[in-house]
N, C-alpha and C. Protein backbone atom coordinates (compact mmCIF):
# COMPACT_ATOMS: atom_id res chain seq x y z
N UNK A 1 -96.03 2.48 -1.30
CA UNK A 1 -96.50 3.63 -2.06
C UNK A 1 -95.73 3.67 -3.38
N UNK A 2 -96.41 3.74 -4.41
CA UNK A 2 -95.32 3.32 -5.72
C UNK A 2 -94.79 4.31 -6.18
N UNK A 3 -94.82 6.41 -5.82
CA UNK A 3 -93.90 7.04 -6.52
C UNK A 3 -93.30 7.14 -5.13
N UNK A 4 -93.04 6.11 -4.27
CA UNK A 4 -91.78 6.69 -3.08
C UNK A 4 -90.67 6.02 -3.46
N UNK A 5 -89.47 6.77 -3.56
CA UNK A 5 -88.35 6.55 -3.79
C UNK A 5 -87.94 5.61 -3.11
N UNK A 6 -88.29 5.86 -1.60
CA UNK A 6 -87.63 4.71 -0.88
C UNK A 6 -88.24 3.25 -0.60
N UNK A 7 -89.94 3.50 -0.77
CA UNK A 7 -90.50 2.29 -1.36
C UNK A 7 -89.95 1.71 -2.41
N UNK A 8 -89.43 1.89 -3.50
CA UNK A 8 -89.35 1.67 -4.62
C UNK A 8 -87.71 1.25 -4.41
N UNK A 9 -86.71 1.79 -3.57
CA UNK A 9 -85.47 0.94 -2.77
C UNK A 9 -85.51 -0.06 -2.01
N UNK A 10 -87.14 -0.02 -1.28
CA UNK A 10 -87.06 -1.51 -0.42
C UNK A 10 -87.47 -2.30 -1.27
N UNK A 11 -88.20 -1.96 -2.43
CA UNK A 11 -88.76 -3.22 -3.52
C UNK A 11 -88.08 -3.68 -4.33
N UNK A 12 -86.49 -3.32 -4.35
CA UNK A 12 -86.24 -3.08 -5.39
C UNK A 12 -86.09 -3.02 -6.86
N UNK A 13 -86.75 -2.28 -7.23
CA UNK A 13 -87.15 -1.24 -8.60
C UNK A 13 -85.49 -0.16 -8.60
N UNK A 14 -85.15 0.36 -7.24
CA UNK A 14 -84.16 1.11 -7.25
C UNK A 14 -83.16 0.80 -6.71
N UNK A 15 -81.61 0.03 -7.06
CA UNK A 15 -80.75 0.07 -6.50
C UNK A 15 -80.32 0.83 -5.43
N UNK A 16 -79.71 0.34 -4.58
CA UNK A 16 -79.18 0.72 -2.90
C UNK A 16 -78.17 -0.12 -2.89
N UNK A 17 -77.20 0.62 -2.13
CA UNK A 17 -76.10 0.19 -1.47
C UNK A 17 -76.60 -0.04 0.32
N UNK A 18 -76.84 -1.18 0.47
CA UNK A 18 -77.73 -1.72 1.81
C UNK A 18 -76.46 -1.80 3.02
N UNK A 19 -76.86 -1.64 3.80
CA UNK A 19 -75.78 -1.82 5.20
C UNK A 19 -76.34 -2.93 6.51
N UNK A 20 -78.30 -2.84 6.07
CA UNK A 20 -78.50 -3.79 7.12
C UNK A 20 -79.85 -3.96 6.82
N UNK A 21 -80.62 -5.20 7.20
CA UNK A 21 -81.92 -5.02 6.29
C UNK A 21 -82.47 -6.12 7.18
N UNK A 22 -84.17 -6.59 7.97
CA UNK A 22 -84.47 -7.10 8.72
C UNK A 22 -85.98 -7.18 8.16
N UNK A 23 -86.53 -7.47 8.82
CA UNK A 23 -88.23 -7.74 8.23
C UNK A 23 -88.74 -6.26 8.14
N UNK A 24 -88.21 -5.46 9.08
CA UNK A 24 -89.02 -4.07 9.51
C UNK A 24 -88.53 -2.82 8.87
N UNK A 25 -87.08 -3.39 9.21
CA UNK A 25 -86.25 -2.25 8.65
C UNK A 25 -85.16 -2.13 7.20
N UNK A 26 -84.11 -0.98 6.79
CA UNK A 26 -83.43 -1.02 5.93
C UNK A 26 -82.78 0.15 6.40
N UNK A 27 -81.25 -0.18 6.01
CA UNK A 27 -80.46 0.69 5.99
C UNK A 27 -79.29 0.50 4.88
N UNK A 28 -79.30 2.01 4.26
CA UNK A 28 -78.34 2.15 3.23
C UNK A 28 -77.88 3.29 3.22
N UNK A 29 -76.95 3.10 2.21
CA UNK A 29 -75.85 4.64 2.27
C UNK A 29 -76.20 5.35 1.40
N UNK A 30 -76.60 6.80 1.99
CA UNK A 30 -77.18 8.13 1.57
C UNK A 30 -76.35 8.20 -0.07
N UNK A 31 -76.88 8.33 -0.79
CA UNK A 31 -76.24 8.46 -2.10
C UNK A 31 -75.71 10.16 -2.67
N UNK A 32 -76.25 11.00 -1.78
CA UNK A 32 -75.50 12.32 -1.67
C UNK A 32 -75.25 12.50 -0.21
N UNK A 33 -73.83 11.73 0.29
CA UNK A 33 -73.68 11.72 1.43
C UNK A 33 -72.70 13.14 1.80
N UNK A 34 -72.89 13.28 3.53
CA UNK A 34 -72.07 14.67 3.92
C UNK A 34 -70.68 14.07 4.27
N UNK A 35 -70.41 13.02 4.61
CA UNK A 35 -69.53 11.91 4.99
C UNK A 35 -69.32 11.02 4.57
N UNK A 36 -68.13 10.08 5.13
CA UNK A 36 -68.06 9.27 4.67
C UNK A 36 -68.38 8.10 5.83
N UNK A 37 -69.77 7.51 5.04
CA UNK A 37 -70.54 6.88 6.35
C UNK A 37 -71.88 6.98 6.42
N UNK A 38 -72.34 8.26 5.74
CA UNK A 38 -73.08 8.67 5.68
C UNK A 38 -74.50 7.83 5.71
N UNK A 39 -75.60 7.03 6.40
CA UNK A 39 -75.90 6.40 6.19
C UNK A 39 -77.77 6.71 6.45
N UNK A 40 -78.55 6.10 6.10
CA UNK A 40 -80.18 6.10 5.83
C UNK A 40 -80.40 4.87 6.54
N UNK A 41 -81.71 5.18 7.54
CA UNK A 41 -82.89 4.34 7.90
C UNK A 41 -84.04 4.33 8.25
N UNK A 42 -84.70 3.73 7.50
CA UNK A 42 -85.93 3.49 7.24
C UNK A 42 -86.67 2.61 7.39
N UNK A 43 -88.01 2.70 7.92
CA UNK A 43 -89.23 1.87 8.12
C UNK A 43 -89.04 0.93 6.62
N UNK A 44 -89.41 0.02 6.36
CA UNK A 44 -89.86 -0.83 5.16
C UNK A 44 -91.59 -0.56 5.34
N UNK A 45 -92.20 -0.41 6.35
CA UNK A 45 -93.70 0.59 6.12
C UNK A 45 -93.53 1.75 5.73
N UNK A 46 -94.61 2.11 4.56
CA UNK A 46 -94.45 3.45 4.75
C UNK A 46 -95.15 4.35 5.43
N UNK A 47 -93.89 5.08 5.82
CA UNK A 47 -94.59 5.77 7.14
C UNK A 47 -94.13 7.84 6.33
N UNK A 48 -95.19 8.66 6.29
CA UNK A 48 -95.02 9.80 5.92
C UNK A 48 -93.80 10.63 6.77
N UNK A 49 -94.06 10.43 7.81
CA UNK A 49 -93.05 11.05 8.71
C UNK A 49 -93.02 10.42 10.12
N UNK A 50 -92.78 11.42 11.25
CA UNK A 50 -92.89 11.02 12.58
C UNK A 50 -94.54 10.81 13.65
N UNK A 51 -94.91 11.76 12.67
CA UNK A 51 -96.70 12.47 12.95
C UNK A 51 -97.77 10.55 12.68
N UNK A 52 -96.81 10.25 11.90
CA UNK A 52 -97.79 9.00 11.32
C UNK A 52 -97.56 7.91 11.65
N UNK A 53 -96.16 7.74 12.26
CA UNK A 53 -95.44 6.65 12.56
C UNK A 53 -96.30 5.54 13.73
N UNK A 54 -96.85 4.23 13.49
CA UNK A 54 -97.05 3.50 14.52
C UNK A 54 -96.10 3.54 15.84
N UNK A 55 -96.26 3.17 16.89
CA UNK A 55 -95.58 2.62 17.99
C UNK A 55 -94.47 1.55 17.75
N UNK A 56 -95.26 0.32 17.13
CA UNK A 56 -94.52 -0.97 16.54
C UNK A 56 -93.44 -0.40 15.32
N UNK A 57 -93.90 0.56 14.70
CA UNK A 57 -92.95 0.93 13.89
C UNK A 57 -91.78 1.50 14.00
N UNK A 58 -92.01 2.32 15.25
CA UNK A 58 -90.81 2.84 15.76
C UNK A 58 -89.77 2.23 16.85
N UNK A 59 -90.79 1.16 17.04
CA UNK A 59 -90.03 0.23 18.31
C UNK A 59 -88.99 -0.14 17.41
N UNK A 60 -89.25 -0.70 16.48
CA UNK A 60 -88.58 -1.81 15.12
C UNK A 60 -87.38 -0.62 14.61
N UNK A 61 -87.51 0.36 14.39
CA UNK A 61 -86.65 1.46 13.88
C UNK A 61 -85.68 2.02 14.88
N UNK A 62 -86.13 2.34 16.06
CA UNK A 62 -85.30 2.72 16.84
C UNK A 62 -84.46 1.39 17.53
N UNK A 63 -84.46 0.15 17.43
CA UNK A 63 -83.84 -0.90 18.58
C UNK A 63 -83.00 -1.42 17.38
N UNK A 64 -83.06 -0.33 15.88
CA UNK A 64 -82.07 -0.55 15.68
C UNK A 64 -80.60 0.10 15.43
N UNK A 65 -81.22 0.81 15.55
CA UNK A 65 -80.49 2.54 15.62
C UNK A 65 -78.77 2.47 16.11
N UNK A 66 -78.94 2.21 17.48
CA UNK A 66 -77.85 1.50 17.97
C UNK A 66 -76.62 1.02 17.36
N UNK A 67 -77.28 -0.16 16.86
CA UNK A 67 -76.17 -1.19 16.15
C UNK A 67 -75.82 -0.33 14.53
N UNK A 68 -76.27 0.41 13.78
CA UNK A 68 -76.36 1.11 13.07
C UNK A 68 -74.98 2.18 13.35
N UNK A 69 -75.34 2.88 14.24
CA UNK A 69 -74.37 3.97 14.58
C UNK A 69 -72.81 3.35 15.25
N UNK A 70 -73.57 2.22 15.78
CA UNK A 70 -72.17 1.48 16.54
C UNK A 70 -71.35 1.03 15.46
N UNK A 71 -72.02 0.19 14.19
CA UNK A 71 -71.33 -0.35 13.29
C UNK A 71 -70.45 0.93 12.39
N UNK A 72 -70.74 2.51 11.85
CA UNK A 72 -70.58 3.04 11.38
C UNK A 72 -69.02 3.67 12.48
N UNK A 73 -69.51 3.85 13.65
CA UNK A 73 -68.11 4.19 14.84
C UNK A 73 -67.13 3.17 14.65
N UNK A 74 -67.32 2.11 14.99
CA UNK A 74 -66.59 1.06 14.66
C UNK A 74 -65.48 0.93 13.29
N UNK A 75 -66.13 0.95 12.17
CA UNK A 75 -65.53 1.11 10.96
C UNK A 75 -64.54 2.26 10.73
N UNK A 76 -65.48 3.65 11.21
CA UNK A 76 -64.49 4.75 10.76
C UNK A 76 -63.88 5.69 12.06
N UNK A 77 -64.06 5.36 13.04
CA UNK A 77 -63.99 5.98 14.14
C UNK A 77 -64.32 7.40 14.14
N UNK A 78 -65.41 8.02 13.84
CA UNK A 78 -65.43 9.50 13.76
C UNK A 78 -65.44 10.05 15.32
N UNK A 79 -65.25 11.42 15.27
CA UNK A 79 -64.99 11.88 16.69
C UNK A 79 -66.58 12.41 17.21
N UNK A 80 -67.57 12.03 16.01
CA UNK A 80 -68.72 12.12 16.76
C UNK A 80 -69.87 11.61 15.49
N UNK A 81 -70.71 12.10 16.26
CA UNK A 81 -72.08 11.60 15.14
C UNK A 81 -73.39 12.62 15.10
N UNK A 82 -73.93 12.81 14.13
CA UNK A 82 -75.37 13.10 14.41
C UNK A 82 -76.22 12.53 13.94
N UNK A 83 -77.62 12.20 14.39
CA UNK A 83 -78.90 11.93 14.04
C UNK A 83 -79.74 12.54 13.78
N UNK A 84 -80.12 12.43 12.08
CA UNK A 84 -81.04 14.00 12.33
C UNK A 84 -82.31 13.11 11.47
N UNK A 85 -83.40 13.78 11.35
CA UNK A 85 -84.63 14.00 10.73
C UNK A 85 -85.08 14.73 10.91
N UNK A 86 -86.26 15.13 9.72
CA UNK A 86 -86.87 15.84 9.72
C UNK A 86 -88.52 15.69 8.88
N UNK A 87 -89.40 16.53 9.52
CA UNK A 87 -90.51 16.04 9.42
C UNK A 87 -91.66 17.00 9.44
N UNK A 88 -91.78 17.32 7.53
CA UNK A 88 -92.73 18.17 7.24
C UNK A 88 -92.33 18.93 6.29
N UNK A 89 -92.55 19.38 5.37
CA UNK A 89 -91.69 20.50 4.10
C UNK A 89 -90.90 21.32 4.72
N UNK A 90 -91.93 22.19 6.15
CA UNK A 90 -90.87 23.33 6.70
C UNK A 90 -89.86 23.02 6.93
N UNK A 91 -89.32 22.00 8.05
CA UNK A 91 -88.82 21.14 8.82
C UNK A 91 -87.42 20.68 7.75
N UNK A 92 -87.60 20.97 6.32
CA UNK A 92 -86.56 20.42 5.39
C UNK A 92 -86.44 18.97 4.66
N UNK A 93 -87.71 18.11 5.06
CA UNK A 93 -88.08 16.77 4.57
C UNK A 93 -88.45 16.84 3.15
N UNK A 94 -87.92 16.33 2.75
CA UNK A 94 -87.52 16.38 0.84
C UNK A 94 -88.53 14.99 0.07
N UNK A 95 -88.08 14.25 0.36
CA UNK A 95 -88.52 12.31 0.88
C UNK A 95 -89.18 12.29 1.92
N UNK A 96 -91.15 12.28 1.52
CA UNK A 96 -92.05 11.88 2.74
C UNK A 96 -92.19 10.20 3.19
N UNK A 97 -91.05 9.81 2.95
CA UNK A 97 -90.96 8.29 3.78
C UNK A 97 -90.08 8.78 5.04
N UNK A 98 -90.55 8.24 6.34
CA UNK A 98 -89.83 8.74 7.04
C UNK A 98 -88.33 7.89 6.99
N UNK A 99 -87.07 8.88 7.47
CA UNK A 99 -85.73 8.48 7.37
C UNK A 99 -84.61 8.74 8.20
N UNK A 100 -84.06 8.30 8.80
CA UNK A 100 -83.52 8.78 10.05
C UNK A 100 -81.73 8.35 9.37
N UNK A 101 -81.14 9.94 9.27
CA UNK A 101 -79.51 10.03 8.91
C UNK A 101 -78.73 9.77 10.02
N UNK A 102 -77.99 8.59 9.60
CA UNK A 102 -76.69 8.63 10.71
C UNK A 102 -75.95 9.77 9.80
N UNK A 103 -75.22 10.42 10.21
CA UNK A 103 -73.70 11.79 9.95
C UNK A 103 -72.48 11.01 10.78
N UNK A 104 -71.81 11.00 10.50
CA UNK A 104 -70.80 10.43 11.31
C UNK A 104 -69.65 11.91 11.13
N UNK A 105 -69.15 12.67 11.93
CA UNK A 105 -68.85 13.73 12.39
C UNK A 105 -66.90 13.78 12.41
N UNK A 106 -66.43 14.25 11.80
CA UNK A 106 -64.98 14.21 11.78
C UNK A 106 -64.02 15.48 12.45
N UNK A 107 -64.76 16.27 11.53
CA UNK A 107 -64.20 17.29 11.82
C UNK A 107 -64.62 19.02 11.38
N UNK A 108 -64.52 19.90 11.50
CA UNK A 108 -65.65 21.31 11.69
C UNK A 108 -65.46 21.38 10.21
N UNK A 109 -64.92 21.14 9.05
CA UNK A 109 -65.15 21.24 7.62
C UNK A 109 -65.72 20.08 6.89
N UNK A 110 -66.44 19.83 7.53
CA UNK A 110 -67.26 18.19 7.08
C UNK A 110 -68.44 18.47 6.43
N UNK A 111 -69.07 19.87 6.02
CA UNK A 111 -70.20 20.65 5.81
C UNK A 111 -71.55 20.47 6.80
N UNK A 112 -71.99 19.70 7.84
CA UNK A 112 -72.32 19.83 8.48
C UNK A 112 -72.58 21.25 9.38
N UNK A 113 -73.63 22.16 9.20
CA UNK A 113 -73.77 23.78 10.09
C UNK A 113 -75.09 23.47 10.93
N UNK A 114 -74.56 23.43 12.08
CA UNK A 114 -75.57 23.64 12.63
C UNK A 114 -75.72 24.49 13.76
N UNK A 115 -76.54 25.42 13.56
CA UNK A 115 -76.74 26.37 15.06
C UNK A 115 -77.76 26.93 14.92
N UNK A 116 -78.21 27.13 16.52
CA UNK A 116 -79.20 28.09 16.68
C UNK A 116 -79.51 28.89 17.53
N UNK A 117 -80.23 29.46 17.79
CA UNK A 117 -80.09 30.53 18.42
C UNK A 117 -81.52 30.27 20.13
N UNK A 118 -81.24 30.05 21.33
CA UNK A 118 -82.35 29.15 21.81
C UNK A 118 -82.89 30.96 22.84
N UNK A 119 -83.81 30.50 22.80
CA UNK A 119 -84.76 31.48 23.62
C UNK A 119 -85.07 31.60 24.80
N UNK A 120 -83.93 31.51 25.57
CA UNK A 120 -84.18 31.02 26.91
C UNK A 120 -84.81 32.13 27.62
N UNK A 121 -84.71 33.31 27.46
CA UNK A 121 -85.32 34.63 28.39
C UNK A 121 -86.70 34.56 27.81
N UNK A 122 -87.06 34.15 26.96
CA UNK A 122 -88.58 33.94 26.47
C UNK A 122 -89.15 32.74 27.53
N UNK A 123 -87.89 31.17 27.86
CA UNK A 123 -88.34 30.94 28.34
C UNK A 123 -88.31 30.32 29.78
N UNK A 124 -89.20 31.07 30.71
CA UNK A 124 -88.55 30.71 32.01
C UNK A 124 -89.40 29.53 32.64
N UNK A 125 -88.96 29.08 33.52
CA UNK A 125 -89.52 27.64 34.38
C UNK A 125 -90.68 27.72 34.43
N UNK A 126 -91.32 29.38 34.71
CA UNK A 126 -93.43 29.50 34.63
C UNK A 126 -93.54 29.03 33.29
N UNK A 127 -93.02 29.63 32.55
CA UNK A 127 -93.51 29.34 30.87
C UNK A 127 -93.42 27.79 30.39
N UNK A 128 -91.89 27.80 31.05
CA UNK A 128 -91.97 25.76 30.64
C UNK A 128 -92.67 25.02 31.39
N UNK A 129 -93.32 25.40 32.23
CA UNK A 129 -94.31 24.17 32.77
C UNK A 129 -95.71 24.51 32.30
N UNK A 130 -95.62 25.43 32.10
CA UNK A 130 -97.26 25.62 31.26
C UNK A 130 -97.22 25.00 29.60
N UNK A 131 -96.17 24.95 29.06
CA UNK A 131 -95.48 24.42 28.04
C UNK A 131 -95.80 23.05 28.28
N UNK A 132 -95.29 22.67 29.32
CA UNK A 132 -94.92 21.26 29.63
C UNK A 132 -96.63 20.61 29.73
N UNK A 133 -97.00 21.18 30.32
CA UNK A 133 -98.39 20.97 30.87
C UNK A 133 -99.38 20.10 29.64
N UNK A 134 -99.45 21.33 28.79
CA UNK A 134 -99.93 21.49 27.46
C UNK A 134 -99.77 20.27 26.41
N UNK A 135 -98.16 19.79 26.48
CA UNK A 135 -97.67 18.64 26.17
C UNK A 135 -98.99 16.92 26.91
N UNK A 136 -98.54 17.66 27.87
CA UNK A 136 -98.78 16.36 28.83
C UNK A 136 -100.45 16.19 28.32
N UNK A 137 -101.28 17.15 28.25
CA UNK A 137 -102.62 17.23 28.22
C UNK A 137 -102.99 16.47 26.82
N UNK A 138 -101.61 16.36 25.98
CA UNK A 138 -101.82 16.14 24.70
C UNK A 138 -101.52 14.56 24.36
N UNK A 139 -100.90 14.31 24.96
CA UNK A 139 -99.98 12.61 25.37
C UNK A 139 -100.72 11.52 24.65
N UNK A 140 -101.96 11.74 25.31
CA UNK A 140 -102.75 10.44 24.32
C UNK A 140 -103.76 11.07 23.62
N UNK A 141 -103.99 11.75 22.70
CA UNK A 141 -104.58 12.86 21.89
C UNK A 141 -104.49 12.08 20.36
């Protein structure tokens, strides 16, 4: 897609600082990172988000995920990690190529906030299996 930023990093048109790069995939370091470590990966398809994502595409993205987060533990030893995306304007997706952040996690002033608030009296075991249900009905949809 030629105004995607991150198309335009796997072609490169846009410099990246690369960490790992394969027929399918790419990974580089977030250039407004929260850490130090901070790292991006991405389909080399472009894929809008999670909603659009092939099967094959995600096989290829996720089997590498792993070695990604392992290599980033390895290097800096953080005392934890997160994986986040997101997928959809609401959702906070800025860049409609989909992108999956390693965070590598140090310590509670790392700017990293995350909390929320979960609904559990809204939801009880009747509700989650009718929930669940609903899901399931949807599976190959």
């Amino acid at each position: 897609m030629s105004d995607c930023i991150f198309c335009k990093i796997i072609d490169g048109s846009i410099p990246s600082t690369k960490v790992y790069e394969d027929d399918h995939v790419l990974a580089f370091m977030d250039v407004s990172p929260l850490t130090k470590g901070h790292t991006l990966l991405i389909p080399k398809q472009h894929v809008k988000d999670i909603f659009e994502m092939p099967e094959d595409v995600a096989r290829n993205l996720y089997a590498v995920a792993p070695k990604i987060a392992g290599a980033i533990k390895s290097a800096f030893n953080p005392v934890g990690m997160n994986t986040l995306n997101n997928n959809g304007a609401f959702a906070g997706q800025t860049v409609f190529h989909y992108h999956l952040h390693f965070i590598p996690r140090y310590d509670e002033t790392d700017g990293l906030k995350m909390k929320w608030e979960t609904k559990q009296s809204e939801f009880t075991f009747d509700v989650l299996g009718t929930v669940a249900e609903k899901i399931k009905e949807n599976l190959n949809a």
